[in-house]
N, C-alpha and C. Protein backbone atom coordinates (compact mmCIF):
# COMPACT_ATOMS: atom_id res chain seq x y z
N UNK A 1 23.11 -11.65 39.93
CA UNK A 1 22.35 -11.49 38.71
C UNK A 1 23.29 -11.12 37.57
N UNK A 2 23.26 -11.77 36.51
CA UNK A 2 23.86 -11.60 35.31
C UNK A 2 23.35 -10.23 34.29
N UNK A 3 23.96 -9.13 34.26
CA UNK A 3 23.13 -7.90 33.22
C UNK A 3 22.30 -8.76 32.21
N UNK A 4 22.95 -9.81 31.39
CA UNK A 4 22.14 -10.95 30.37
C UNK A 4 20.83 -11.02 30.54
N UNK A 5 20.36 -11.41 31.88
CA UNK A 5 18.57 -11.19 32.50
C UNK A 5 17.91 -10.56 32.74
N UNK A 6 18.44 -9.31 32.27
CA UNK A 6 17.61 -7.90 32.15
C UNK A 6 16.89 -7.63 31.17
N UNK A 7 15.50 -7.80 30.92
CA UNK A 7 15.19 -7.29 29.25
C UNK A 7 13.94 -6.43 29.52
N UNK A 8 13.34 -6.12 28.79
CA UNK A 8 12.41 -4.77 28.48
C UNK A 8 11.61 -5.56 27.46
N UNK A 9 10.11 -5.26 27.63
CA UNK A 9 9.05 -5.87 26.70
C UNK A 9 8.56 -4.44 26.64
N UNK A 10 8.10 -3.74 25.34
CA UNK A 10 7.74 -2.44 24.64
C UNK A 10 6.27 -3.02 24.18
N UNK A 11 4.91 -2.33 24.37
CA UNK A 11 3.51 -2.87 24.24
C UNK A 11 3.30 -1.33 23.26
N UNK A 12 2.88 -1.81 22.11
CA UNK A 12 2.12 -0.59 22.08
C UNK A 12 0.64 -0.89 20.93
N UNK A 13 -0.11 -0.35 21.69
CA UNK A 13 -1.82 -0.76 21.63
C UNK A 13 -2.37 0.42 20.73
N UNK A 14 -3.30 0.09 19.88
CA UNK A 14 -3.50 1.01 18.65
C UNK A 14 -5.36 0.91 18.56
N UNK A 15 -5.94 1.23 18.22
CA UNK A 15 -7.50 1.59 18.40
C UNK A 15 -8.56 0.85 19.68
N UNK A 16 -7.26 1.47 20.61
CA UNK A 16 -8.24 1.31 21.85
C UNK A 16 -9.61 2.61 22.31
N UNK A 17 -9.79 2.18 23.67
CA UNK A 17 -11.46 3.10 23.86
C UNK A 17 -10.31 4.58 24.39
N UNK A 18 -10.91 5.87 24.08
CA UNK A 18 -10.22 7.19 24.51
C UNK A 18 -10.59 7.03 26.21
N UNK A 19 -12.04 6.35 26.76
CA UNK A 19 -12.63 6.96 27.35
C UNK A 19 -11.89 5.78 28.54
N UNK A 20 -11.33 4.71 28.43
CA UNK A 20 -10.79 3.78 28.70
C UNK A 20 -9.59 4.40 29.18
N UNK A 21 -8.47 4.77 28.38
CA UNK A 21 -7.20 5.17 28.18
C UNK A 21 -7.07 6.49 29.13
N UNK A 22 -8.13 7.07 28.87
CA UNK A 22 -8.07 8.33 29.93
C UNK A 22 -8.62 8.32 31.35
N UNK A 23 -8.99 6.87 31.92
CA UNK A 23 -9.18 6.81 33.32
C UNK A 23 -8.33 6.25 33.92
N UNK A 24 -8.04 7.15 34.81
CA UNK A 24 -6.85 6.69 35.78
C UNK A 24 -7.09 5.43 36.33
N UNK A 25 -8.04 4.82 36.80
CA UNK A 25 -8.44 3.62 37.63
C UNK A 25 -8.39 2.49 36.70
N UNK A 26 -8.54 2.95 35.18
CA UNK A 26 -8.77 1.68 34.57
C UNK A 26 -6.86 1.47 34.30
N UNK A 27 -6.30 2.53 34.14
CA UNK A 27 -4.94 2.85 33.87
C UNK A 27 -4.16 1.67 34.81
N UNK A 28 -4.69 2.11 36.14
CA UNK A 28 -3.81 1.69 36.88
C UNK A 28 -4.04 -0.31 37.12
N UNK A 29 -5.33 -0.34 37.17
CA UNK A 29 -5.78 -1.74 36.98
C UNK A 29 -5.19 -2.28 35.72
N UNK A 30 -5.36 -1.97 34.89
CA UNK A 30 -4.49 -2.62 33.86
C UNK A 30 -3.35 -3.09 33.87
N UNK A 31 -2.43 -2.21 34.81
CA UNK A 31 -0.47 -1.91 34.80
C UNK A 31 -1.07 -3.21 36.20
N UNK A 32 -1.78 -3.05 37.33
CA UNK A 32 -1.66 -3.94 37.99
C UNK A 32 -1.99 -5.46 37.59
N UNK A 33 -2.89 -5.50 37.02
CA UNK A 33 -2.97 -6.78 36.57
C UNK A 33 -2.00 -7.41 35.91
N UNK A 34 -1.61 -6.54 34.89
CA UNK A 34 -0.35 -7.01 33.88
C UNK A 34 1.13 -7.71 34.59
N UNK A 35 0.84 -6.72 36.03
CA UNK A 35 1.52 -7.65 36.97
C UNK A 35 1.99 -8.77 37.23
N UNK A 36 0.55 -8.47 37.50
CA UNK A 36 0.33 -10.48 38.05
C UNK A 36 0.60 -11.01 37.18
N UNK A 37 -0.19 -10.99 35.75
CA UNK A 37 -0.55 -11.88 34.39
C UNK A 37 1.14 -12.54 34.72
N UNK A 38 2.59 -11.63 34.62
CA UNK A 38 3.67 -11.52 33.93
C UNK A 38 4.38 -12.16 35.31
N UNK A 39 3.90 -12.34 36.45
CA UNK A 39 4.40 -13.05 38.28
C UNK A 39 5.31 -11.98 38.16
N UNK A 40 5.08 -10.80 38.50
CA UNK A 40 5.89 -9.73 39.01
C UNK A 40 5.33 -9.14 40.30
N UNK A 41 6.08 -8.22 41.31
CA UNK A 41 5.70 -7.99 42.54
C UNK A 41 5.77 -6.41 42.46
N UNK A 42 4.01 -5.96 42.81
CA UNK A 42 4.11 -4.07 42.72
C UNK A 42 4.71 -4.04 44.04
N UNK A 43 5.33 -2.78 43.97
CA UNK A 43 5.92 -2.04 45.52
C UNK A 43 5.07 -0.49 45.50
N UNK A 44 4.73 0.00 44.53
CA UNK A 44 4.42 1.43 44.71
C UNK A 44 4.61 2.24 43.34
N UNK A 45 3.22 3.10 43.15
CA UNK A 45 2.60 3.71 42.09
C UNK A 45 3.29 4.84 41.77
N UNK A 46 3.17 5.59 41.04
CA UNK A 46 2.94 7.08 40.56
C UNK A 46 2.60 7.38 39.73
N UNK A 47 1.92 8.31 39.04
CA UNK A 47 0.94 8.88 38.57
C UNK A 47 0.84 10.26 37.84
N UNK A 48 0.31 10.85 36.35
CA UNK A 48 0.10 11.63 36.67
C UNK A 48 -0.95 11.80 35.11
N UNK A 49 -2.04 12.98 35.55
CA UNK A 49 -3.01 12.79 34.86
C UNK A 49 -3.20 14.26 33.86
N UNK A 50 -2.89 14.32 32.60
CA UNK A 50 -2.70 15.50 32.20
C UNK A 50 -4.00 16.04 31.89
N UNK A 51 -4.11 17.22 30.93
CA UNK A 51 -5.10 18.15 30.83
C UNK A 51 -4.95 18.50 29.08
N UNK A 52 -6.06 18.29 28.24
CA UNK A 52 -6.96 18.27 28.84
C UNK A 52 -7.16 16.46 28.53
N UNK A 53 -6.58 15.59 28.28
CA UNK A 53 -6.61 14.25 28.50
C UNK A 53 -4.75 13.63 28.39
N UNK A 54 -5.02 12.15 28.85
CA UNK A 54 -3.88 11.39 28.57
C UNK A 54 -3.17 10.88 30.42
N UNK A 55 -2.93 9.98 30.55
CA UNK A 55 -2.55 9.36 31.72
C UNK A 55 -1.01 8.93 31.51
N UNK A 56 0.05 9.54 32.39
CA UNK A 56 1.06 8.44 32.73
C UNK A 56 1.16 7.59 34.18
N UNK A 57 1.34 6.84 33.72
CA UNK A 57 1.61 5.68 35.36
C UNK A 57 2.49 4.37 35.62
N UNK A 58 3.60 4.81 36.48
CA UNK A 58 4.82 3.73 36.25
C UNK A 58 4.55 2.94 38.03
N UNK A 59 4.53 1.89 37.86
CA UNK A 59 4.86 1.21 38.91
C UNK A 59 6.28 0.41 39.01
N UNK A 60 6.56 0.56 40.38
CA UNK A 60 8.27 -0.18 41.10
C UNK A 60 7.48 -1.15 41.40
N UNK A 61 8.59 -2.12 40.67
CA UNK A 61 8.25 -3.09 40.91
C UNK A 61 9.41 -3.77 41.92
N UNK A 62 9.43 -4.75 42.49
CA UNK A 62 10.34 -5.26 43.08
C UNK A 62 11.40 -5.92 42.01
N UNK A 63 11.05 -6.51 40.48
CA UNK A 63 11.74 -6.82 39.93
C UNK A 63 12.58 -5.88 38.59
N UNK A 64 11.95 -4.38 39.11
CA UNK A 64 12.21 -3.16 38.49
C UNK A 64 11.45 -2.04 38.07
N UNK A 65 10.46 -2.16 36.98
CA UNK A 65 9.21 -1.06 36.81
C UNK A 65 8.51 -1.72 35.64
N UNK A 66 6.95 -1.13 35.65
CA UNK A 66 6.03 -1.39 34.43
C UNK A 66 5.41 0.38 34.47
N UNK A 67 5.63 0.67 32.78
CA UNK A 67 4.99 1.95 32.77
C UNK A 67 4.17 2.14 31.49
N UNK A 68 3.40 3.15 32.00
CA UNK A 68 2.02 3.14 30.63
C UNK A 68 2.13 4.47 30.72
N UNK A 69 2.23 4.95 28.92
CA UNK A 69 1.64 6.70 29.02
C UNK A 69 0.63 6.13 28.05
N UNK A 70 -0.56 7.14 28.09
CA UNK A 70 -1.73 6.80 27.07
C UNK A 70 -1.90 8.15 25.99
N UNK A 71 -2.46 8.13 24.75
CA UNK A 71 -3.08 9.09 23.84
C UNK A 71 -4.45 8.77 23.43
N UNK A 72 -5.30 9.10 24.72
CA UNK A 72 -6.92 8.67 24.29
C UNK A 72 -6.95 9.41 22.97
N UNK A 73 -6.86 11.01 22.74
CA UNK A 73 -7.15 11.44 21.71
C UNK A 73 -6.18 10.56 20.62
N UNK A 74 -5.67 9.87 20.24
CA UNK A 74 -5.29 8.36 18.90
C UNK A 74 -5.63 7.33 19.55
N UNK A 75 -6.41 6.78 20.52
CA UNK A 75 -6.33 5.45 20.65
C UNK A 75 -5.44 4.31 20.84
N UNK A 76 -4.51 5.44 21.59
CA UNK A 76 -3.14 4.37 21.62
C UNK A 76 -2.29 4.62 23.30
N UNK A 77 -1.86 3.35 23.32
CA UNK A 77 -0.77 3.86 24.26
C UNK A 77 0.29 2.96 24.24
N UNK A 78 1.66 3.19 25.23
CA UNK A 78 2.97 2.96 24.84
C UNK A 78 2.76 2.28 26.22
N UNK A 79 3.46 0.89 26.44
CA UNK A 79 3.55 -0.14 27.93
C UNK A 79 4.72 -0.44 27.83
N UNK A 80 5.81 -0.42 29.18
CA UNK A 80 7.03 -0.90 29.21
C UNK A 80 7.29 -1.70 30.39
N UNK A 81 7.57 -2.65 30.38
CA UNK A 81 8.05 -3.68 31.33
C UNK A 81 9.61 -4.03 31.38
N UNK A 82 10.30 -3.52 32.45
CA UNK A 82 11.33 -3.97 32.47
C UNK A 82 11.37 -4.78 33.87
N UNK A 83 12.34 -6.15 34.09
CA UNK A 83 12.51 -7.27 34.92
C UNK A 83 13.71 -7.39 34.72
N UNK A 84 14.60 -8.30 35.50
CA UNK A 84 15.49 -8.87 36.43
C UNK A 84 15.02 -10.16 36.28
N UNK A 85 13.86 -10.94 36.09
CA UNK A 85 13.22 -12.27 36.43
C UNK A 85 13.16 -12.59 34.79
N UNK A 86 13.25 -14.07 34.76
CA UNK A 86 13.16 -14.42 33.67
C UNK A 86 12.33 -14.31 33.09
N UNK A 87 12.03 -14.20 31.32
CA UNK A 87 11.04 -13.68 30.60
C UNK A 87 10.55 -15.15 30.09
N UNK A 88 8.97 -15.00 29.99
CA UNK A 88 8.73 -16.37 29.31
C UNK A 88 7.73 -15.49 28.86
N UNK A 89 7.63 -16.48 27.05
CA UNK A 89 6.56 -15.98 26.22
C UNK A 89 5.11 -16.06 26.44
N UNK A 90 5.24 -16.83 27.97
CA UNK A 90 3.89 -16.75 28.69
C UNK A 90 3.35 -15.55 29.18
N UNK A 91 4.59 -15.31 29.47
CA UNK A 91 4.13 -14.06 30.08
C UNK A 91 3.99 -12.80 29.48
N UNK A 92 4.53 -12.90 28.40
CA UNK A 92 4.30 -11.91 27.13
C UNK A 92 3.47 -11.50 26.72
N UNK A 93 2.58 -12.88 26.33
CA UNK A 93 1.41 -13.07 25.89
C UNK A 93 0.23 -12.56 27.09
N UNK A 94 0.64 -12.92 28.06
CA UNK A 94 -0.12 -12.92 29.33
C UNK A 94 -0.71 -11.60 29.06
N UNK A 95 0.45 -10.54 29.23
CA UNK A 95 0.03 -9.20 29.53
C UNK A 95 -0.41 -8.30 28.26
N UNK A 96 0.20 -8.99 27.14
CA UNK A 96 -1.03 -8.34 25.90
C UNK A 96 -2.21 -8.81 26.01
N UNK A 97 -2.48 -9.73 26.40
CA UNK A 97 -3.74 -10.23 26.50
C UNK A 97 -4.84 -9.38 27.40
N UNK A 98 -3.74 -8.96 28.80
CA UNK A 98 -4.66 -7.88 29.77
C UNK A 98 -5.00 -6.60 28.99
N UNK A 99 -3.76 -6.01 28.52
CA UNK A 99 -3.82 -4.71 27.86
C UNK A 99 -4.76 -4.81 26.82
N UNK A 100 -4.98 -5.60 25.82
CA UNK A 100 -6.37 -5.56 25.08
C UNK A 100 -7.40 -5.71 25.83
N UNK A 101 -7.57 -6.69 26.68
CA UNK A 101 -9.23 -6.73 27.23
C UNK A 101 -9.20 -5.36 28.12
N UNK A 102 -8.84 -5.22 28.63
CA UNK A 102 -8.48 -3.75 29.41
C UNK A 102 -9.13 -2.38 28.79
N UNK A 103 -8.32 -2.12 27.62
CA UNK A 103 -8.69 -0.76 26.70
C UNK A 103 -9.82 -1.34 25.08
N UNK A 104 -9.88 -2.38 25.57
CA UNK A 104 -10.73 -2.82 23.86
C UNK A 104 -9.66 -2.40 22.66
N UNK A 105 -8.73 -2.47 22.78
CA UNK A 105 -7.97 -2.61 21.98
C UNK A 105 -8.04 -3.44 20.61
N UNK A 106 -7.73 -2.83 19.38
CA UNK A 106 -8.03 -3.59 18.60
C UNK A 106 -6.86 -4.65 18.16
N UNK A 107 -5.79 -3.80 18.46
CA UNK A 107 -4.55 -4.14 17.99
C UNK A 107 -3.59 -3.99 19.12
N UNK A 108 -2.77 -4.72 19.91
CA UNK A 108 -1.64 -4.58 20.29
C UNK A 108 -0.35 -5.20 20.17
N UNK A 109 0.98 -4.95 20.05
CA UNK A 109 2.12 -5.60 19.36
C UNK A 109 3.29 -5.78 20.58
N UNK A 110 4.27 -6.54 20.48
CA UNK A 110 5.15 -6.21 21.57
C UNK A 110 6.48 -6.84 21.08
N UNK A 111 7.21 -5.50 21.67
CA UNK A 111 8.84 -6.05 21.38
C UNK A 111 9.67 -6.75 22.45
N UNK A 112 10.59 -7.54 22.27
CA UNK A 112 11.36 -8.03 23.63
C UNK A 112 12.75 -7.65 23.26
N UNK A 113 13.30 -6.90 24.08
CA UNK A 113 14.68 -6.88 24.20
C UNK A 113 15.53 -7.01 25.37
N UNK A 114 16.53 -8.14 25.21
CA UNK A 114 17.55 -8.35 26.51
C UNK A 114 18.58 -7.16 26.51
N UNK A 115 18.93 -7.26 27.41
CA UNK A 115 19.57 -6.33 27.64
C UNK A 115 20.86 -7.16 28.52
């Protein structure tokens, strides 16, 4: 593998649902789907659910990690995808596409950087 094929896609989602953002199950369905959307392979979760709201949750991926922290109280949260596998704007698109239908998002944006 060439370091060149390493890049990082940065999501960050702006007047989504609080009530959305702060469930762990929807949290984690989201990061999993975004998965798939993007043909990446989960290996294993972690988690953690603060007080008195807000979710972080990073999954290993086999082609490296996808992680979500959320701020139900703003309606926002921060998504990071980093891969080893090639990036296509399919798949870019793919997984903003989950992350809005996901949180009702009104707005989400995304950066790509190789690395």
């Amino acid at each position: 593998m060439d370091f060149a094929e390493v890049w990082t896609v940065s999501y960050r989602l702006s007047g989504a649902r609080p009530d959305l953002l702060n469930d762990l199950p929807t949290v984690r369905r989201a990061l999993q789907d975004s998965a798939q959307a993007a043909g990446l392979h989960v290996l294993s979760c972690a988690h953690h659910t603060f007080t008195p709201q807000g979710v972080s949750l990073a999954l290993i991926l086999s082609e490296s990690h996808l992680a979500a922290h959320t701020w139900p109280e703003a309606g926002g949260a921060y998504v990071t995808a980093t891969s080893c596998s090639p990036a296509s704007k399919e798949a870019v698109t793919a997984v903003a596409d989950v992350l809005t239908r996901a949180f009702d998002a009104q707005e989400v944006t995304s950066t790509v950087v190789s690395l």
